[in-house]
Protein backbone atom coordinates (compact mmCIF):
# COMPACT_ATOMS: atom_id res chain seq x y z
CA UNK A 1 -13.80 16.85 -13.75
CA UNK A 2 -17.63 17.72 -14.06
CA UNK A 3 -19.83 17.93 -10.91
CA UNK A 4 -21.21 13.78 -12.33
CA UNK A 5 -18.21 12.55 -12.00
CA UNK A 6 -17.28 14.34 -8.55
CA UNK A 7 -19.93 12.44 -6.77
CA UNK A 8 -19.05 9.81 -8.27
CA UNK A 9 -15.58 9.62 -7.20
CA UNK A 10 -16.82 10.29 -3.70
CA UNK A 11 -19.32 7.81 -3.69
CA UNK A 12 -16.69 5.31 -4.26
CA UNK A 13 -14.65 6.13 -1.90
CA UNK A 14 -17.16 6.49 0.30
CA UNK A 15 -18.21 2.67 -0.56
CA UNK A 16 -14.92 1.21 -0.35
CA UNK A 17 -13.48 2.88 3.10
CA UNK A 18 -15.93 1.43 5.38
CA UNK A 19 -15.58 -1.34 7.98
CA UNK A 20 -17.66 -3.81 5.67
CA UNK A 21 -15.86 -3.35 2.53
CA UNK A 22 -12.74 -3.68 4.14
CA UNK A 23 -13.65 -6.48 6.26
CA UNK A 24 -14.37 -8.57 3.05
CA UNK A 25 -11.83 -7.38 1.08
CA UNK A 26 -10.11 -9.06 3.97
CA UNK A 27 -11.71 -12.05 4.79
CA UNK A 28 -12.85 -13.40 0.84
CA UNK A 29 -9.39 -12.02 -0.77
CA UNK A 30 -6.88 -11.80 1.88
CA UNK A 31 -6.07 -8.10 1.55
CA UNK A 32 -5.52 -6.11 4.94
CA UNK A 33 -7.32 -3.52 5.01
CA UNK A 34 -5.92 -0.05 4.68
CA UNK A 35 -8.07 1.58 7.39
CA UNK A 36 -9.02 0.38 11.26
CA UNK A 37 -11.31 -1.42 11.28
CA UNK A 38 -14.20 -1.47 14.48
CA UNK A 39 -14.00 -3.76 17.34
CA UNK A 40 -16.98 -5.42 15.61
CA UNK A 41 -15.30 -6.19 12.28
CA UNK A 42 -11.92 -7.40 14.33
CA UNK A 43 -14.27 -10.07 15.79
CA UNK A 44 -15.05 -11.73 12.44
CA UNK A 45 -10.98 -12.08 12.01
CA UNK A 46 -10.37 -15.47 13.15
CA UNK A 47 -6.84 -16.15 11.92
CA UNK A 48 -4.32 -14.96 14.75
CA UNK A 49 -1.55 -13.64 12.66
CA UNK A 50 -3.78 -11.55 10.90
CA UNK A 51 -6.30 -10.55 14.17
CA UNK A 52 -2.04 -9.41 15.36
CA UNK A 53 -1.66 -7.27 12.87
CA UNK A 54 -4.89 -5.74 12.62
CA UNK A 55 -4.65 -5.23 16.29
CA UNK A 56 -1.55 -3.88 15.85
CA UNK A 57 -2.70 -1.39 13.25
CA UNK A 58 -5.88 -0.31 15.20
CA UNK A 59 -2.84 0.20 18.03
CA UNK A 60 -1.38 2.52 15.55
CA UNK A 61 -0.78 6.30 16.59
CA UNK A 62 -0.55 7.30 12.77
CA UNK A 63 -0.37 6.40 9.27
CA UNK A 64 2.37 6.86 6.97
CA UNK A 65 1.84 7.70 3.85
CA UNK A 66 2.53 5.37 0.59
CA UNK A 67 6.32 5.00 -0.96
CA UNK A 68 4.38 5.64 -4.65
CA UNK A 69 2.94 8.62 -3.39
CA UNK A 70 6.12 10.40 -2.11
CA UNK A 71 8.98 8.93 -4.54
CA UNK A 72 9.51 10.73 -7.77
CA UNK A 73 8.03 8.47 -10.74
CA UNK A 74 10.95 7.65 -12.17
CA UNK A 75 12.46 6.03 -8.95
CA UNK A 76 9.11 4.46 -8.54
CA UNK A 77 9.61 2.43 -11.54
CA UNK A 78 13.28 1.73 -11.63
CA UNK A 79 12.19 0.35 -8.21
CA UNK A 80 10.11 -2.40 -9.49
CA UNK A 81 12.60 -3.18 -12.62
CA UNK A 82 15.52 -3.44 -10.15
CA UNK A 83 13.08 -5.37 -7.63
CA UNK A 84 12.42 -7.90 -10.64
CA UNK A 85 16.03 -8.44 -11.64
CA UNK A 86 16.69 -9.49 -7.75
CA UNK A 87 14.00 -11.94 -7.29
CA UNK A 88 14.94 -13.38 -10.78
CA UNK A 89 18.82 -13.72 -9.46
CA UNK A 90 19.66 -11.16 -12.65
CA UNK A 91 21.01 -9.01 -10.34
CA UNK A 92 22.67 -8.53 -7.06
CA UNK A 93 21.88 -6.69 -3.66
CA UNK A 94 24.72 -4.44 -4.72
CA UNK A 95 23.56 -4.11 -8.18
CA UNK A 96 20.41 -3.28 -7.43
CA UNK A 97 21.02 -0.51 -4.72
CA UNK A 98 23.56 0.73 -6.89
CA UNK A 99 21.17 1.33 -10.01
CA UNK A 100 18.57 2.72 -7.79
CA UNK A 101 20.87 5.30 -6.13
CA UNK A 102 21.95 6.72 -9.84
CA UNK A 103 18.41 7.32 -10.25
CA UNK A 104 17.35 8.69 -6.62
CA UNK A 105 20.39 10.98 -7.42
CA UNK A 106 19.67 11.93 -11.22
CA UNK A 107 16.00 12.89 -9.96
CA UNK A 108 17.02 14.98 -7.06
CA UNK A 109 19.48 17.11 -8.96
CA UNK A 110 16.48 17.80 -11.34
């Protein structure tokens, strides 16, 4: 990555992880927001299962980090396949724990 596209990166970031931008990703698209947002921005919330669970994420001690980010790639995706099948009623509970344990287990004995 060249020094262009560094700043660039960061610039983005640095435009999309700020009370604003996550206060309208919130209120136009309905996405919470993946950062706490100020007691300014909670204000403008004015449905009260969503002002909850903001509150309850500003509450928050920590984060946790992101089930793509610490599953191996391969459980990732057999995750959504298997996640598919069940909502579809091609598969059971049973089935679908079942086919995700071979692969947790065929990835940790790599």
């Amino acid at each position: 990555m060249n020094e262009n596209e560094l700043k660039a990166v960061k610039a983005f970031i640095k435009n999309l992880y700020n009370d604003e931008m996550q206060l309208r990703g919130l209120l136009e698209d309905g996405v919470l927001p993946s950062m706490k947002l100020s007691d300014e921005a909670l204000a403008k919330v004015t449905d009260p299962l969503v002002k909850q669970v903001i509150e309850t994420m500003k509450g928050a001690g920590s984060s946790f980090v992101h089930f793509d980010s610490v599953v191996q790639k391969a459980v990732n995706t057999e995750s959504e396949i298997q996640l598919q099948k069940l909502i579809a009623s091609k598969a059971t509970p049973q089935q679908v724990g079942d086919a995700l344990q071979k692969v947790q287990e065929a990835e940790n004995a790599k």
